[in-house]
N, C-alpha and C. Protein backbone atom coordinates (compact mmCIF):
# COMPACT_ATOMS: atom_id res chain seq x y z
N UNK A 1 57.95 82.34 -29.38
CA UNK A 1 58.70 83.43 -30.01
C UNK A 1 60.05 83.64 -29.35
N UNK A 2 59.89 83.71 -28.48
CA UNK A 2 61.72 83.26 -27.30
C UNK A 2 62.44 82.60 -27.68
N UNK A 3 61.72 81.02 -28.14
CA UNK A 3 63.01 80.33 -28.17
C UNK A 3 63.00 80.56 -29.59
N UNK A 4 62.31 81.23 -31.01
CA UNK A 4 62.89 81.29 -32.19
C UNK A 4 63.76 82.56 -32.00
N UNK A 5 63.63 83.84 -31.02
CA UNK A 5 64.74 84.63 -30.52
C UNK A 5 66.27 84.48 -30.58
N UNK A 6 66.06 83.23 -29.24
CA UNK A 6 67.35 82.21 -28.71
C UNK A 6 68.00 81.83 -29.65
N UNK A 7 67.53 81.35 -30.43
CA UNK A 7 68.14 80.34 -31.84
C UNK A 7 68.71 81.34 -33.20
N UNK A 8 67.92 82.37 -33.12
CA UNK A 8 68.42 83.15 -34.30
C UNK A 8 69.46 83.61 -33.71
N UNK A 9 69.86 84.10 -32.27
CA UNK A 9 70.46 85.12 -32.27
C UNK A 9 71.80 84.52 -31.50
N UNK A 10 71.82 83.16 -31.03
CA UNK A 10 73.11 82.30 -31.04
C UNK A 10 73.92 81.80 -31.93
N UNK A 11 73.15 81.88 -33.26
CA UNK A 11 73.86 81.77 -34.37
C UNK A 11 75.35 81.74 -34.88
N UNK A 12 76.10 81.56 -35.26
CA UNK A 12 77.63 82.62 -35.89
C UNK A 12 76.75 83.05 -37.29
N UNK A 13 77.31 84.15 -36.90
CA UNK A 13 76.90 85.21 -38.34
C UNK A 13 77.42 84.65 -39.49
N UNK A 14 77.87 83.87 -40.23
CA UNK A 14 77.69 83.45 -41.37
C UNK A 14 76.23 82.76 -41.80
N UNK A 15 75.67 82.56 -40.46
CA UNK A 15 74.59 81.42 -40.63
C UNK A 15 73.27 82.19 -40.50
N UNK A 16 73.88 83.12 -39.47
CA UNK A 16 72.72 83.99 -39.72
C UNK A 16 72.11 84.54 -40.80
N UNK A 17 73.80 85.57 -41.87
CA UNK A 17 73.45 85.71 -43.44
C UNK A 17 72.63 84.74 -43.96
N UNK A 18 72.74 83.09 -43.73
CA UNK A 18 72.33 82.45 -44.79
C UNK A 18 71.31 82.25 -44.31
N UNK A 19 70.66 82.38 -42.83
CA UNK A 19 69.24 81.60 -42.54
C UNK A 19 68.35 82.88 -43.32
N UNK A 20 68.66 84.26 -42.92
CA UNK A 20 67.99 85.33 -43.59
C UNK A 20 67.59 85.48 -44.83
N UNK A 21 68.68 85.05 -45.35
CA UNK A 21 68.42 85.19 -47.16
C UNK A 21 67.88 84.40 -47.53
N UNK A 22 68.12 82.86 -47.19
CA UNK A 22 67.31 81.61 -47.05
C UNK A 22 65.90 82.36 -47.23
N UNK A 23 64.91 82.66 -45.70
CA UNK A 23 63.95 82.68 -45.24
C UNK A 23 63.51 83.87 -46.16
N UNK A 24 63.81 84.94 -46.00
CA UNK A 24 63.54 86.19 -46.84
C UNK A 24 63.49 85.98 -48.61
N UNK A 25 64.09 85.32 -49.07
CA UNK A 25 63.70 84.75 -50.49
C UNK A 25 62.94 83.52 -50.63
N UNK A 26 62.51 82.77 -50.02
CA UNK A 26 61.28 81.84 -50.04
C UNK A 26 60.35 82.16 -50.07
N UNK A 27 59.84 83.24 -48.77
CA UNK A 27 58.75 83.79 -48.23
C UNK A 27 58.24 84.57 -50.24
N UNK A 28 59.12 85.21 -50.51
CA UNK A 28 58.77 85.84 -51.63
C UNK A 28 59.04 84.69 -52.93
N UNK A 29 59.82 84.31 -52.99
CA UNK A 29 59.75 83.07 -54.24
C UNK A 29 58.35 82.51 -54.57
N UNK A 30 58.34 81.27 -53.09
CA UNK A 30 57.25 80.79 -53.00
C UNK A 30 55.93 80.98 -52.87
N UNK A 31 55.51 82.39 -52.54
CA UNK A 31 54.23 82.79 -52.35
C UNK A 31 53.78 81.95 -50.85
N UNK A 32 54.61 82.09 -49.83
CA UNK A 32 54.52 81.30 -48.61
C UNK A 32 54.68 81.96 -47.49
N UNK A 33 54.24 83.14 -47.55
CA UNK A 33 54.76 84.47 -46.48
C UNK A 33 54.02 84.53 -45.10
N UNK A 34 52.57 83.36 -45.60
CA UNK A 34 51.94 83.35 -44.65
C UNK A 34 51.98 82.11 -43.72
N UNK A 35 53.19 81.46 -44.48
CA UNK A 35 53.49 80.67 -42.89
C UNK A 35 55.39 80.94 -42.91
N UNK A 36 56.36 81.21 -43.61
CA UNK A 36 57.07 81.71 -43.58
C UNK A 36 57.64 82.58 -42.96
N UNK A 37 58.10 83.33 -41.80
CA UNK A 37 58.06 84.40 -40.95
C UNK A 37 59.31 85.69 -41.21
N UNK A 38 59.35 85.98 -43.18
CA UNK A 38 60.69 86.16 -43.15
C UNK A 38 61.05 87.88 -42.63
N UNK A 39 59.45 88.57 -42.43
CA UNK A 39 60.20 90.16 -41.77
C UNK A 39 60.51 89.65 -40.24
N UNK A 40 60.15 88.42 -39.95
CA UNK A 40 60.66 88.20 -38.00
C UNK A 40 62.09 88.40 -38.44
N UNK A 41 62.61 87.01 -39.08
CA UNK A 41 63.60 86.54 -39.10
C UNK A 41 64.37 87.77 -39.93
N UNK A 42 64.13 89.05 -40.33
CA UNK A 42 65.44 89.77 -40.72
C UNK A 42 65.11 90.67 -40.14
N UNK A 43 64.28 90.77 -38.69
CA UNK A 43 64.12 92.20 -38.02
C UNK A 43 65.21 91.24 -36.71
N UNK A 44 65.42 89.83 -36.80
CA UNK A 44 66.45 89.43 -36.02
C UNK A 44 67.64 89.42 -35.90
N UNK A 45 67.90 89.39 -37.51
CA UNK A 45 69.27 89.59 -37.77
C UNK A 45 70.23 91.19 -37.77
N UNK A 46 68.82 91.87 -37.90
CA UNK A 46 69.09 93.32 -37.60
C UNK A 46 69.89 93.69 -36.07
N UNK A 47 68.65 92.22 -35.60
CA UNK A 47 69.27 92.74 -33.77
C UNK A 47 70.14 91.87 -33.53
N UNK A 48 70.58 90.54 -34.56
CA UNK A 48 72.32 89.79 -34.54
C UNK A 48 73.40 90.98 -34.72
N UNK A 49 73.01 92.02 -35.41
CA UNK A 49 74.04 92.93 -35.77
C UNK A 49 74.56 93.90 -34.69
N UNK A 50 73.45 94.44 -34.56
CA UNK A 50 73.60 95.44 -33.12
C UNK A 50 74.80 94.24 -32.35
N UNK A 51 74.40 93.27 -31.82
CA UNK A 51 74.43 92.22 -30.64
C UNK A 51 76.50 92.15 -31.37
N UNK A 52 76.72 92.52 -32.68
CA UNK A 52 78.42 92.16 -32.97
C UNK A 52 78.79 91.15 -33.11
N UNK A 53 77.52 90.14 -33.80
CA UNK A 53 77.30 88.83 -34.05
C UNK A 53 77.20 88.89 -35.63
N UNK A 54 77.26 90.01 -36.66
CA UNK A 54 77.41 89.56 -38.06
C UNK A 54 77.50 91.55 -38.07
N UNK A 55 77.64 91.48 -39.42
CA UNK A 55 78.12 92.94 -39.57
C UNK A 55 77.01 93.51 -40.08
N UNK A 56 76.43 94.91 -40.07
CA UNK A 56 74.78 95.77 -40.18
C UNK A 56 75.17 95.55 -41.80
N UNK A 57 76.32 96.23 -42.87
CA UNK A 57 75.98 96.04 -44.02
C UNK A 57 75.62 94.61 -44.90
N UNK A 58 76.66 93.71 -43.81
CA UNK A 58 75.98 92.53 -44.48
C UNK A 58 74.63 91.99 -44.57
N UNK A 59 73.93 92.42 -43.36
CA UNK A 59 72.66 91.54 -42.97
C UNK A 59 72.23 92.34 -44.13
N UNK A 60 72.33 93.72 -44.00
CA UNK A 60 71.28 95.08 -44.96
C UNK A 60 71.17 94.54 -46.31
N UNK A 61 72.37 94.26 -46.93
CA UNK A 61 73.12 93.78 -48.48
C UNK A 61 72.00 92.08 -48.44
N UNK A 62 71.80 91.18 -47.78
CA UNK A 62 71.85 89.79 -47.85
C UNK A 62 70.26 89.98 -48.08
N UNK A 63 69.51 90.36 -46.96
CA UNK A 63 68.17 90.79 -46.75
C UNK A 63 67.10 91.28 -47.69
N UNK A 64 67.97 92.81 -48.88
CA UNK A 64 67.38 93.30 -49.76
C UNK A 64 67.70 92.26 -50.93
N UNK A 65 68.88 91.89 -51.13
CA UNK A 65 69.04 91.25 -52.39
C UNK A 65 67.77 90.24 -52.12
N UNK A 66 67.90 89.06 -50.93
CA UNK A 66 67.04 87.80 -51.34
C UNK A 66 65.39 88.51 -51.54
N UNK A 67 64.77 89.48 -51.02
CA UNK A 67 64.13 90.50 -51.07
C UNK A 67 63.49 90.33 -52.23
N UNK A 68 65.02 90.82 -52.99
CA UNK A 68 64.47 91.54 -54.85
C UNK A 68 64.41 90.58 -55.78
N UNK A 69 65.35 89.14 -55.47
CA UNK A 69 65.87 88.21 -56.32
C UNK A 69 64.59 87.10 -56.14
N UNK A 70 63.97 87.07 -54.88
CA UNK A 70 62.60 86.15 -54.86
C UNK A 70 61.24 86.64 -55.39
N UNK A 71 61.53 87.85 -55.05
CA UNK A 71 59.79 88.62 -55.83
C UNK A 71 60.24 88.20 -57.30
N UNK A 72 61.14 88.10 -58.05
CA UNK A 72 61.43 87.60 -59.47
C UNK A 72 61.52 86.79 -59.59
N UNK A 73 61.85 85.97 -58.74
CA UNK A 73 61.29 84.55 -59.06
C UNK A 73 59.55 84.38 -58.63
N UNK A 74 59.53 84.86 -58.22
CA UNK A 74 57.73 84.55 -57.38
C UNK A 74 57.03 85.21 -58.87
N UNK A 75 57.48 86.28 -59.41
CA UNK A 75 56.78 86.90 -60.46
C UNK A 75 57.37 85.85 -61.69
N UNK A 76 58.28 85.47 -62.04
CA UNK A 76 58.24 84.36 -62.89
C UNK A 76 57.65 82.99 -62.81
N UNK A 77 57.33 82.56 -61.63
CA UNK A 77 56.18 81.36 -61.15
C UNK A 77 55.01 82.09 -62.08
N UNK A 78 54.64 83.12 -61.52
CA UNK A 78 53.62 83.18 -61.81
C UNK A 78 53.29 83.48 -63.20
N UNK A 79 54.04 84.02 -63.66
CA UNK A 79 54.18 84.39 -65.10
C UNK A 79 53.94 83.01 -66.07
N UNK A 80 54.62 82.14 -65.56
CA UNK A 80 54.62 80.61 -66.74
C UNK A 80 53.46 79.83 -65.58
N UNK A 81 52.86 80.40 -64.74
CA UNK A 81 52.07 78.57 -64.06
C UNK A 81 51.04 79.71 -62.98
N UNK A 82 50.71 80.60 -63.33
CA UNK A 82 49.92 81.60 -62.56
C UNK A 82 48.42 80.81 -62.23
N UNK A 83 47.96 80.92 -63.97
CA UNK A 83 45.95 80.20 -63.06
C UNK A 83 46.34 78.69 -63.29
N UNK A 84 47.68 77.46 -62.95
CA UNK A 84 47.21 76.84 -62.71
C UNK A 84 47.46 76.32 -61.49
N UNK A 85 48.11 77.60 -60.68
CA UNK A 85 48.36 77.39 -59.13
C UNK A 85 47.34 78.02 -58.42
N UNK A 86 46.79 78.80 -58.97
CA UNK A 86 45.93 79.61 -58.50
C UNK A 86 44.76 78.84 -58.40
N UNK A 87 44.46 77.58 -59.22
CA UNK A 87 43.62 76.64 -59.06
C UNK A 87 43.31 75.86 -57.54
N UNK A 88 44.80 75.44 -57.31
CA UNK A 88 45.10 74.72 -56.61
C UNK A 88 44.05 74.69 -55.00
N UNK A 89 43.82 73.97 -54.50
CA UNK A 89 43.18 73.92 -53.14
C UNK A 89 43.80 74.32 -51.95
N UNK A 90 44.92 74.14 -51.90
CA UNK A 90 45.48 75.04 -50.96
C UNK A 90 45.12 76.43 -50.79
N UNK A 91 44.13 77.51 -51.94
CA UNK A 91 44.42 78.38 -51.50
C UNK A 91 43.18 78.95 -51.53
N UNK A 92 42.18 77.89 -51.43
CA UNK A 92 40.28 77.71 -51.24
C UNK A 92 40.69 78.90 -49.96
N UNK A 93 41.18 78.96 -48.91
CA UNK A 93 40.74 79.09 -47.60
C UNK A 93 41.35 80.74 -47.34
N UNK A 94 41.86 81.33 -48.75
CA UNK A 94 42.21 82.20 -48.66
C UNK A 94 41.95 83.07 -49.86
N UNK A 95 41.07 82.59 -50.33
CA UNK A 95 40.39 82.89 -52.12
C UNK A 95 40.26 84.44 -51.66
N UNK A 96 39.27 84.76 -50.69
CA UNK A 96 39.01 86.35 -50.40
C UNK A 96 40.75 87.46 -50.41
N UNK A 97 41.34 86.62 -49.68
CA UNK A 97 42.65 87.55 -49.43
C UNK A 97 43.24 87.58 -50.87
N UNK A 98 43.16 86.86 -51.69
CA UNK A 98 43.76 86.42 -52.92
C UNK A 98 42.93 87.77 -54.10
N UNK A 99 41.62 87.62 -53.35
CA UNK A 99 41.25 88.59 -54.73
C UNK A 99 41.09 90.29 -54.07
N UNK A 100 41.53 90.29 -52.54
CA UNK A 100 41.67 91.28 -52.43
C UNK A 100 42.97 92.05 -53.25
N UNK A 101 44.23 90.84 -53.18
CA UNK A 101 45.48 91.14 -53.37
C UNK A 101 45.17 91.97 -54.97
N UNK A 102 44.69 90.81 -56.25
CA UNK A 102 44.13 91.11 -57.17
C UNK A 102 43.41 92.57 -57.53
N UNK A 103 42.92 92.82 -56.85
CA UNK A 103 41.67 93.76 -56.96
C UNK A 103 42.96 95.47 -56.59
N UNK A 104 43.95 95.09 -55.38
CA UNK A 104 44.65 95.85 -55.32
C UNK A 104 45.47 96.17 -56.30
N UNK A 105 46.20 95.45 -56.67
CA UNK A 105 46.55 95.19 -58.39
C UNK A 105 46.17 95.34 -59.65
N UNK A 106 45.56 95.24 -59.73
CA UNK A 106 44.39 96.34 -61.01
C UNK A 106 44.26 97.36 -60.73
N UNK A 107 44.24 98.26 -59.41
CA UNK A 107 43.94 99.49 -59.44
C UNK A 107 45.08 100.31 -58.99
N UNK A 108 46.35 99.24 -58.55
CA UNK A 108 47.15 100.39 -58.23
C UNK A 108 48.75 100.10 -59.41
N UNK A 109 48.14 98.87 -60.32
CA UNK A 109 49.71 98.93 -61.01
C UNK A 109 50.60 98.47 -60.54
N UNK A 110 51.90 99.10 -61.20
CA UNK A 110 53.35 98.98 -60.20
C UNK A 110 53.03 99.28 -59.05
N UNK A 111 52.86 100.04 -58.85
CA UNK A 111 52.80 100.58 -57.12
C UNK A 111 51.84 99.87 -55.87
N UNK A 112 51.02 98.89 -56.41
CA UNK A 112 51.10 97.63 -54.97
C UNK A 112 52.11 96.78 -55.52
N UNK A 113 52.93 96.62 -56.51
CA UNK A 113 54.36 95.54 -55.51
C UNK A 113 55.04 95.97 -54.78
N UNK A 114 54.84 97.84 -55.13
CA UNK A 114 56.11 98.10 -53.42
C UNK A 114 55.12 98.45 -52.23
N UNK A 115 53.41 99.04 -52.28
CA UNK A 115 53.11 98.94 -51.39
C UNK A 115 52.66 97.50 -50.66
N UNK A 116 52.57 96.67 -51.65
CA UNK A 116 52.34 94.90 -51.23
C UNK A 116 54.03 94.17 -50.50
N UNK A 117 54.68 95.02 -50.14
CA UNK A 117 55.33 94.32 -49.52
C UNK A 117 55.52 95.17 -48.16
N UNK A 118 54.69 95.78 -47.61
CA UNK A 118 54.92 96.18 -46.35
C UNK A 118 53.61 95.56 -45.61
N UNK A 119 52.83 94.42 -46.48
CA UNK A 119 51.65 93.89 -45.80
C UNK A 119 52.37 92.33 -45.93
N UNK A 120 52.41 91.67 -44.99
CA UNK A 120 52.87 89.82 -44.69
C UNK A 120 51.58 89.23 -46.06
N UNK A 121 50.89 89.38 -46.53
CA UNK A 121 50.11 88.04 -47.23
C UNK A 121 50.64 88.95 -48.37
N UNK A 122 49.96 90.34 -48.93
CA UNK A 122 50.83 90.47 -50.05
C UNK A 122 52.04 90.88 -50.46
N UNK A 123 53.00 90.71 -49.62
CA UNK A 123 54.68 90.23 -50.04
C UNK A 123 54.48 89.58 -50.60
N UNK A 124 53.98 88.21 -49.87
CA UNK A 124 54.13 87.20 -50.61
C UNK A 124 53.45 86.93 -51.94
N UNK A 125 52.35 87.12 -52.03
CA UNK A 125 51.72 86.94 -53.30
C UNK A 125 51.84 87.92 -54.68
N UNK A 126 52.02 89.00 -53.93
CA UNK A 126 52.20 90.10 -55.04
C UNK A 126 52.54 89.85 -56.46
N UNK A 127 54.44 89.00 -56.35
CA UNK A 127 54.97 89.26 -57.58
C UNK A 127 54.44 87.86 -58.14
N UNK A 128 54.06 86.86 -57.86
CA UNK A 128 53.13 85.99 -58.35
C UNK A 128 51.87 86.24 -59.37
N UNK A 129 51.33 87.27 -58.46
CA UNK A 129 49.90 87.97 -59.31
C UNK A 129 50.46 89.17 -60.10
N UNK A 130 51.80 89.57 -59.93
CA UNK A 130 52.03 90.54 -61.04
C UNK A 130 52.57 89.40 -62.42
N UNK A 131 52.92 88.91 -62.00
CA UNK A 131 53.59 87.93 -63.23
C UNK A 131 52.24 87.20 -63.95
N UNK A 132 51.15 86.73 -63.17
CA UNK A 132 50.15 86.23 -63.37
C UNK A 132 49.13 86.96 -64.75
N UNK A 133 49.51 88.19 -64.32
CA UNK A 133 48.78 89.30 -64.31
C UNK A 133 49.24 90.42 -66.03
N UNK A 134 50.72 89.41 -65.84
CA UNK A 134 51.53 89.92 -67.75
C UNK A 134 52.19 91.31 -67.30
N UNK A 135 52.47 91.65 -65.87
CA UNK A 135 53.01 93.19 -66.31
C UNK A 135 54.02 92.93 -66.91
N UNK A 136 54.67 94.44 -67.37
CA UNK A 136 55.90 94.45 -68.03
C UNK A 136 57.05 93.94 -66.95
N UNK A 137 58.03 92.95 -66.96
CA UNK A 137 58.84 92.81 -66.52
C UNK A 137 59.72 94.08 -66.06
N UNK A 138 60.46 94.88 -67.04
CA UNK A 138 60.87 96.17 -66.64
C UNK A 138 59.92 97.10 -65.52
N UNK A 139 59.02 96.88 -65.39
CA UNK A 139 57.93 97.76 -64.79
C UNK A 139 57.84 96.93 -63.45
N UNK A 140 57.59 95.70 -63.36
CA UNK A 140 57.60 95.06 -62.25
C UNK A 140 58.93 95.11 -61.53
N UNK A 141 60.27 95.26 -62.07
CA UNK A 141 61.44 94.88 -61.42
C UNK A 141 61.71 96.71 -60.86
N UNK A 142 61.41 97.66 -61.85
CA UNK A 142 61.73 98.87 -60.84
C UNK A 142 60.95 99.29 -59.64
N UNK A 143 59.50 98.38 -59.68
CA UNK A 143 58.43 99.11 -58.45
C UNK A 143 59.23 97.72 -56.87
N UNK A 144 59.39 96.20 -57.52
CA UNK A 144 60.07 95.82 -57.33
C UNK A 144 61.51 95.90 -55.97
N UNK A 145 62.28 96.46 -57.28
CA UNK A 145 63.58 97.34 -56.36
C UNK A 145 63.60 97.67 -55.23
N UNK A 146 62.73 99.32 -55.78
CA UNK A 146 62.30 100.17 -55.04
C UNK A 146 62.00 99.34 -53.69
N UNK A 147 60.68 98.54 -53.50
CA UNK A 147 60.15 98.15 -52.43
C UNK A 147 61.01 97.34 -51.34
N UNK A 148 62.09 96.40 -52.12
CA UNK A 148 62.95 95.85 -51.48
C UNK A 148 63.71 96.32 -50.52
N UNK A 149 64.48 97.18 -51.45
CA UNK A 149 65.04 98.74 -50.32
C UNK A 149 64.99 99.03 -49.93
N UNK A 150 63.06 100.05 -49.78
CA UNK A 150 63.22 100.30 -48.71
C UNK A 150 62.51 99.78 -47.67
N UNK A 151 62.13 98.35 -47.83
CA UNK A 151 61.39 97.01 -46.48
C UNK A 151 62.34 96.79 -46.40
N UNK A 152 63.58 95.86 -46.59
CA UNK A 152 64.75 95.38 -46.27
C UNK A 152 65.73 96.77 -45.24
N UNK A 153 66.24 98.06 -45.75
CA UNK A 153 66.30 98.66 -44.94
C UNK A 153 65.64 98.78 -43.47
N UNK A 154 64.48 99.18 -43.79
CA UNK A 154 63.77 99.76 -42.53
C UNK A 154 63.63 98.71 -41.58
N UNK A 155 63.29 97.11 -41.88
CA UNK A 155 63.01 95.83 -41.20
C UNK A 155 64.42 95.78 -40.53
N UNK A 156 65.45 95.68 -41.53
CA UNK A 156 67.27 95.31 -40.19
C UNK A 156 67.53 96.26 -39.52
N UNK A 157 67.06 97.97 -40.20
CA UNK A 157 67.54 98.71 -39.15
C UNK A 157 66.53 98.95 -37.90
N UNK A 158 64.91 98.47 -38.02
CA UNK A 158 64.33 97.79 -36.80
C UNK A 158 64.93 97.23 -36.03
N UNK A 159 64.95 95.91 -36.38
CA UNK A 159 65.88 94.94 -35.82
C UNK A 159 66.88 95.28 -35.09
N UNK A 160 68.04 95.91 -35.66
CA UNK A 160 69.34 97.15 -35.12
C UNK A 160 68.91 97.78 -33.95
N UNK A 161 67.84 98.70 -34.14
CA UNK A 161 67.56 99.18 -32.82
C UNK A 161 66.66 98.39 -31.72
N UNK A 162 66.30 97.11 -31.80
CA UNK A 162 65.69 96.52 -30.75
C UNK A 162 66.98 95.79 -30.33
N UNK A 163 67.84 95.38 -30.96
CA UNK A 163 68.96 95.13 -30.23
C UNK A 163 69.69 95.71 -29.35
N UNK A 164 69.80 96.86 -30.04
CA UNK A 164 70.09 98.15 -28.97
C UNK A 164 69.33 97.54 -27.12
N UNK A 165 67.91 97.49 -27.26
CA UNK A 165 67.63 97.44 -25.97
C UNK A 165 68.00 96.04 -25.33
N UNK A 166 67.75 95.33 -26.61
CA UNK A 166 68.15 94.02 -25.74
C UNK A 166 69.26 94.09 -24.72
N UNK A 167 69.86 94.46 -25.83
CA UNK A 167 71.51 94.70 -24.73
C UNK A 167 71.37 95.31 -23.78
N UNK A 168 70.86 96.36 -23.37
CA UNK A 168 70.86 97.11 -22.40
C UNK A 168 69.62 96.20 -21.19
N UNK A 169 68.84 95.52 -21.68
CA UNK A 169 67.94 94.69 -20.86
C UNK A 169 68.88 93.62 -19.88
N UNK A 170 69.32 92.97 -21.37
CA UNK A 170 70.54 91.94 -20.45
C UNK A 170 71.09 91.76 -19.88
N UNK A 171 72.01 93.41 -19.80
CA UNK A 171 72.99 94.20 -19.34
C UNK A 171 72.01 94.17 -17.76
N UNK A 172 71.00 94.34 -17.78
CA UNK A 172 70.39 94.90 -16.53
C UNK A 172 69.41 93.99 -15.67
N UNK A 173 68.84 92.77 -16.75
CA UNK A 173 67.97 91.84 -15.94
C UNK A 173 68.63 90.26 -16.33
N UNK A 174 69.51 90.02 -16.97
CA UNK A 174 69.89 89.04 -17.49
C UNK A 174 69.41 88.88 -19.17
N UNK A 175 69.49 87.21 -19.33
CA UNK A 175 69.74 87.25 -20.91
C UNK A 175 68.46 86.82 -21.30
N UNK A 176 67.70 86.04 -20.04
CA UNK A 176 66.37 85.29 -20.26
C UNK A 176 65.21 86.46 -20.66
N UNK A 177 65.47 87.63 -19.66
CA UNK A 177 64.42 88.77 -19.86
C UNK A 177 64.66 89.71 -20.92
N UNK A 178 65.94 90.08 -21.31
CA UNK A 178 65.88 90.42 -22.63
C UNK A 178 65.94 89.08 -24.08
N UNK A 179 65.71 88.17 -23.97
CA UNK A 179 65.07 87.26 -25.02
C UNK A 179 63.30 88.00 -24.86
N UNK A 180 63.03 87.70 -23.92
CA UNK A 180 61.71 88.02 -23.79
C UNK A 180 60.96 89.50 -24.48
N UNK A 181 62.12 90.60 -23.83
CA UNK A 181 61.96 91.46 -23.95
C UNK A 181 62.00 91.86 -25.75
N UNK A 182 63.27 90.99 -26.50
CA UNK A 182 63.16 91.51 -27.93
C UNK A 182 61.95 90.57 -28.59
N UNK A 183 61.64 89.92 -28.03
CA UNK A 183 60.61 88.65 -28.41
C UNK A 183 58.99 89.68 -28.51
N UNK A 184 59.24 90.59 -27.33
CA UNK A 184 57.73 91.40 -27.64
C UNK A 184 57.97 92.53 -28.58
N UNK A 185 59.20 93.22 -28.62
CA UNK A 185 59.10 94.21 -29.44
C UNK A 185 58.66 93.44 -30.94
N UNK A 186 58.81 92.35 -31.53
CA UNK A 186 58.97 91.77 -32.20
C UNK A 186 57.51 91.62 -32.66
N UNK A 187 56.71 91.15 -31.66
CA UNK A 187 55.54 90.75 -31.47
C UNK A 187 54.34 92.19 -31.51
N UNK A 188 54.85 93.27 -30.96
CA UNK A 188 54.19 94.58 -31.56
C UNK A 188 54.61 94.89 -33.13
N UNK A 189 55.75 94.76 -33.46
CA UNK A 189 55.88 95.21 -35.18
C UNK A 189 54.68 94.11 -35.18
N UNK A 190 54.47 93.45 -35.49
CA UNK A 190 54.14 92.68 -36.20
C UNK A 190 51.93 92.84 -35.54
N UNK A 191 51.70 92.90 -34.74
CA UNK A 191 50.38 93.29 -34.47
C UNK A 191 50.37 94.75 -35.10
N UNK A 192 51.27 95.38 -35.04
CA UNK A 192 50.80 96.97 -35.67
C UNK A 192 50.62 96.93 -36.65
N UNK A 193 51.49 96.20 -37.48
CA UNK A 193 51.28 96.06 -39.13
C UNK A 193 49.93 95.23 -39.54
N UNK A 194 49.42 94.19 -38.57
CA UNK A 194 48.37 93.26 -38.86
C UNK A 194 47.16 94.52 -38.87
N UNK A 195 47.14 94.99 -37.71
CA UNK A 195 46.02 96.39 -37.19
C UNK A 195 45.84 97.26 -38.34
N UNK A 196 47.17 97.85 -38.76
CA UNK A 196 47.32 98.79 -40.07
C UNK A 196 46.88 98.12 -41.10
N UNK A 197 46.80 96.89 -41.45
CA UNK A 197 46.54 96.10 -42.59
C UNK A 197 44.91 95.72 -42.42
N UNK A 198 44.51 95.65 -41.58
CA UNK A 198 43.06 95.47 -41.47
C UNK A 198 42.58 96.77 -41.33
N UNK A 199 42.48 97.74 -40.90
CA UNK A 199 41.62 98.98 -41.19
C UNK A 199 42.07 99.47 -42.50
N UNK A 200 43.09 99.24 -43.65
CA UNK A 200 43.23 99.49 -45.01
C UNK A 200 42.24 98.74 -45.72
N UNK A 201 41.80 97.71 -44.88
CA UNK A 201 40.86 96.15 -45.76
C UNK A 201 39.74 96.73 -45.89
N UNK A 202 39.33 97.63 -44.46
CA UNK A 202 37.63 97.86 -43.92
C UNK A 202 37.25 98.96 -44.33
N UNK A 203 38.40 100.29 -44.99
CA UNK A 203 38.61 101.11 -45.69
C UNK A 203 37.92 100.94 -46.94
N UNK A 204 38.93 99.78 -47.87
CA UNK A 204 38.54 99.77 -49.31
C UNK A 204 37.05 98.86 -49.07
N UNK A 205 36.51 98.04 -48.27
CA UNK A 205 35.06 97.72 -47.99
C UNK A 205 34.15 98.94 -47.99
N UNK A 206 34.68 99.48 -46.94
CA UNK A 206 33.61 100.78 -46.98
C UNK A 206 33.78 101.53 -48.56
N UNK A 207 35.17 101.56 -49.13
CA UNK A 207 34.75 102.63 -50.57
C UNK A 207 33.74 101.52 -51.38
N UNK A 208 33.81 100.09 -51.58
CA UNK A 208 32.98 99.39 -52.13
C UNK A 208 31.67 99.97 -51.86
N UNK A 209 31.20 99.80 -50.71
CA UNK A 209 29.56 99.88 -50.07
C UNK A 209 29.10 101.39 -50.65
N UNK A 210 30.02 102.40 -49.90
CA UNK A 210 29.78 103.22 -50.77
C UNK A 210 29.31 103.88 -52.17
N UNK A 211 30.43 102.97 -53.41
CA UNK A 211 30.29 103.11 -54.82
C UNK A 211 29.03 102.23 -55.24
């Protein structure tokens, strides 16, 4: 996680814009979020910005667009080629997460594509299974929006403020220990959200057992 740190954040900010938008619209295009790492890579560019290595509105602007512009493509995959990717074997080993995603989706509508993108597996799959799934296009692109906005916000201006410390780490132990240092903050977003995402799982289990 250091040296993908090192590398994002030596960048020149033009490249940074493009590795972000790159990574951040695949992850959602492709339905590939789960090996894709694209909230790392724009909670980095958040902290390229702080660092005066690319500018905060650009990363903010680059981040949400590829954001909004890949869940529409990911929801048009799925829309024209939904059950016959869904076939596919690649995704035997994740059939359960797949029909959890599903199952969330039937019961919550529009509103798991914007709450499906503050969870890493359904970002990615979401607008796939909404397209899969026939919503209204208009209906998918405003819950959509919405979600882009405000994950893309909140992820660079993360990012923004772990830069903040970096600097001040660097400033104080060198450059090796604040790599390290933004490398764990990095590494808690991302266990908190896994933690938060599994007691939501063991939640809707228990309302099952229950009903």
């Amino acid at each position: 996680m250091s040296g993908l740190v090192h590398r994002i954040l030596e960048l020149p900010g033009w490249l940074v814009l493009l590795v972000a938008g790159l990574v951040v619209f695949v992850e959602d295009a492709l339905f590939v979020g789960f090996v894709v790492p694209g909230e790392t890579v724009a909670l980095l560019a958040g902290a390229a910005a702080k660092l005066g290595h690319v500018s905060l509105p650009g990363v903010l602007i680059v981040v949400i667009v590829a954001a909004i512009v890949g869940d529409s493509v990911g929801y048009e995959v799925g829309r024209h080629l939904g059950p016959q990717v869904l076939r596919l074997r690649i995704f035997d080993k994740r059939r359960a997460r797949l029909d959890d995603a599903q199952d969330f989706l039937a019961r919550r509508g529009g509103s798991a594509v914007f709450l499906g993108r503050w969870i890493a597996f359904f970002r990615a799959v979401m607008p796939f299974l909404a397209g899969t799934a026939r919503m209204r296009y208009p209906k998918f692109l405003a819950w959509n929006a919405a979600g882009g906005l405000a994950w893309g916000a909140t992820v660079v201006v993360l990012g923004y403020a772990a830069g903040a410390s970096y600097a001040q780490v660097e400033k104080t132990f060198g450059r090796d220990a604040a790599f390290v240092a933004l490398a764990v903050v990095i590494v808690a977003v991302a266990v908190w959200r896994i933690r938060a995402h599994r007691a939501e799982r063991r939640g809707r289990t228990g309302d099952r057992r229950s009903g």
